[in-house]
C-alpha atoms as a PDB file:
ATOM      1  CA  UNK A   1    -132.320 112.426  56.928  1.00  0.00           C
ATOM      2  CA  UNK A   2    -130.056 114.364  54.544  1.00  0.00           C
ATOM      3  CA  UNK A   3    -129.468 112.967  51.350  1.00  0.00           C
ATOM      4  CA  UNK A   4    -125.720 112.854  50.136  1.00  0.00           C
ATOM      5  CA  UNK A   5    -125.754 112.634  46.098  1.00  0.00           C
ATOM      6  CA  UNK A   6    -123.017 110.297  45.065  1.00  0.00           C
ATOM      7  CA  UNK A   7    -122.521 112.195  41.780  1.00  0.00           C
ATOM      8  CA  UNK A   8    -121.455 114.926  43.494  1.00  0.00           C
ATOM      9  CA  UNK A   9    -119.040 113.393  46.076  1.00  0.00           C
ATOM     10  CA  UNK A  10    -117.703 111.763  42.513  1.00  0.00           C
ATOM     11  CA  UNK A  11    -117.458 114.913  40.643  1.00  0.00           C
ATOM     12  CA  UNK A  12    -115.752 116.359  44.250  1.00  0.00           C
ATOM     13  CA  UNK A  13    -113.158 113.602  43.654  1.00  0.00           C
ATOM     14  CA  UNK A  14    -112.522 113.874  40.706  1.00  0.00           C
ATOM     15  CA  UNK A  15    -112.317 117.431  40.453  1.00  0.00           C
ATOM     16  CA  UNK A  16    -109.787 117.840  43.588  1.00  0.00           C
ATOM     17  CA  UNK A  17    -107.482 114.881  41.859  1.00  0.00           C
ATOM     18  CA  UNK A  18    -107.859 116.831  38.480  1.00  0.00           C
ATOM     19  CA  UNK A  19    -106.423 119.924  40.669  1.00  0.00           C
ATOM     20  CA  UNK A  20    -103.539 118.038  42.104  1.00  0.00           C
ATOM     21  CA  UNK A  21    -102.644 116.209  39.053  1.00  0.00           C
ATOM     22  CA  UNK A  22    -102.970 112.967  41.038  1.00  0.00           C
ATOM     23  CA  UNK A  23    -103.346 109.840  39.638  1.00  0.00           C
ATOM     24  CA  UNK A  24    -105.694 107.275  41.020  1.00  0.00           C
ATOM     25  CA  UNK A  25    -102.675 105.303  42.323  1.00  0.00           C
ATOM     26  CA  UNK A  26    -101.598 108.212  44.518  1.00  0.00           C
ATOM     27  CA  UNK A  27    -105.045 108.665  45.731  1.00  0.00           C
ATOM     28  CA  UNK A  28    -104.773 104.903  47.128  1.00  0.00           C
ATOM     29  CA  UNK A  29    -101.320 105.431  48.235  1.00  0.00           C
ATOM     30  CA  UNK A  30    -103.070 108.237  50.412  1.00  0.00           C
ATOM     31  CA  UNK A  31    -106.294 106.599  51.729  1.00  0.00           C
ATOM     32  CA  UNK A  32    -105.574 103.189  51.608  1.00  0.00           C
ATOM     33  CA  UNK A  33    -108.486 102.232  49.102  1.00  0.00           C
ATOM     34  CA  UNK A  34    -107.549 100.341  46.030  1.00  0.00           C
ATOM     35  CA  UNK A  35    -106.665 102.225  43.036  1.00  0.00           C
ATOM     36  CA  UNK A  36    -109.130  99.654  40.970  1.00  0.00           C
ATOM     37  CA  UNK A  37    -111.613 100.694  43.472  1.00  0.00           C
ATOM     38  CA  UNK A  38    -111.646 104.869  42.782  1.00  0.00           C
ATOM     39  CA  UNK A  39    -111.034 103.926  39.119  1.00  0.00           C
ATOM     40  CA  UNK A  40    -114.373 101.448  38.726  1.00  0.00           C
ATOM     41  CA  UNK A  41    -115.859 104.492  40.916  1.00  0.00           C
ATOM     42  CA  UNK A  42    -114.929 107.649  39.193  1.00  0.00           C
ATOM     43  CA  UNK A  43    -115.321 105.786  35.938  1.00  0.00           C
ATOM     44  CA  UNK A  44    -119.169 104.937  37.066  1.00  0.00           C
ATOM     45  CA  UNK A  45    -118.780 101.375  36.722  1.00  0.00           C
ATOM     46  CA  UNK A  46    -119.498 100.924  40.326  1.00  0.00           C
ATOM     47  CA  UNK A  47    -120.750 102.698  44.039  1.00  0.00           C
ATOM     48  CA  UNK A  48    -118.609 103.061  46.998  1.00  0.00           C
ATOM     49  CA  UNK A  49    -119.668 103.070  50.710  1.00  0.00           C
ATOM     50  CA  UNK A  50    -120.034 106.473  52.033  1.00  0.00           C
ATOM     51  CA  UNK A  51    -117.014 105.276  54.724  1.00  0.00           C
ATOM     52  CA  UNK A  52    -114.866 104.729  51.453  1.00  0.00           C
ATOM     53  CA  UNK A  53    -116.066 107.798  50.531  1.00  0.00           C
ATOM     54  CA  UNK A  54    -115.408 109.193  53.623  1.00  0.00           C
ATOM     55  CA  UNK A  55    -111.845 107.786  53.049  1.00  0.00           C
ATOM     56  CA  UNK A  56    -111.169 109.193  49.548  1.00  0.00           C
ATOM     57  CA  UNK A  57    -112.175 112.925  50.577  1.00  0.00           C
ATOM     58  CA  UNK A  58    -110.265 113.090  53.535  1.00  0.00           C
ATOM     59  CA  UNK A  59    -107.472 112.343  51.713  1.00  0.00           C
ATOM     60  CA  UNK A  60    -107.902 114.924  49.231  1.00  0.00           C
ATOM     61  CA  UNK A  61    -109.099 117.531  52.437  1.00  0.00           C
ATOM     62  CA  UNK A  62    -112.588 117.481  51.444  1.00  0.00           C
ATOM     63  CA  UNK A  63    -115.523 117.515  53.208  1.00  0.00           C
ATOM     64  CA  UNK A  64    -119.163 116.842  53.037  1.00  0.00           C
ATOM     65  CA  UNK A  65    -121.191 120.041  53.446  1.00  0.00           C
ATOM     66  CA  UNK A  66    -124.634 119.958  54.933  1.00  0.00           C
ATOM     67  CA  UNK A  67    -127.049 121.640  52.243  1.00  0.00           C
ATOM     68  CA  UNK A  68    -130.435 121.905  51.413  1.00  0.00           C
ATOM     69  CA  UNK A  69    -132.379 118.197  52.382  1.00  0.00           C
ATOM     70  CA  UNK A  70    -133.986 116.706  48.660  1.00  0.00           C
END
């Protein structure tokens, strides 16, 4: 099984909205999770399924790369 660090797909995120100059608001506008939701998550105040995860990358065009297993 291939571990998927959450920090990562968080600093991913955050990154890629940091790029677009999108608020959180736009990213829920765009993936249909609650903006109170990515901010308690990029804010580290609380985890995320990986299919909301899922949800928040696609929206930004990201995507999960298969690395080295830990």
């Amino acid at each position: 099984m291939t571990h998927i660090d959450e920090h990562d797909i968080r600093r991913a995120i955050a990154a890629e909205l940091d790029r677009r100059r999108w608020s959180n608001y736009r990213l829920a506008k765009q993936s249909g999770v609650s903006a109170v939701v990515i901010g308690r998550f990029l804010s580290r105040q609380r985890d995320i399924k990986a299919s909301t995860a899922a949800r928040l990358m696609a929206a930004l065009g990201l995507s999960i790369q298969k690395g080295a297993e830990k």
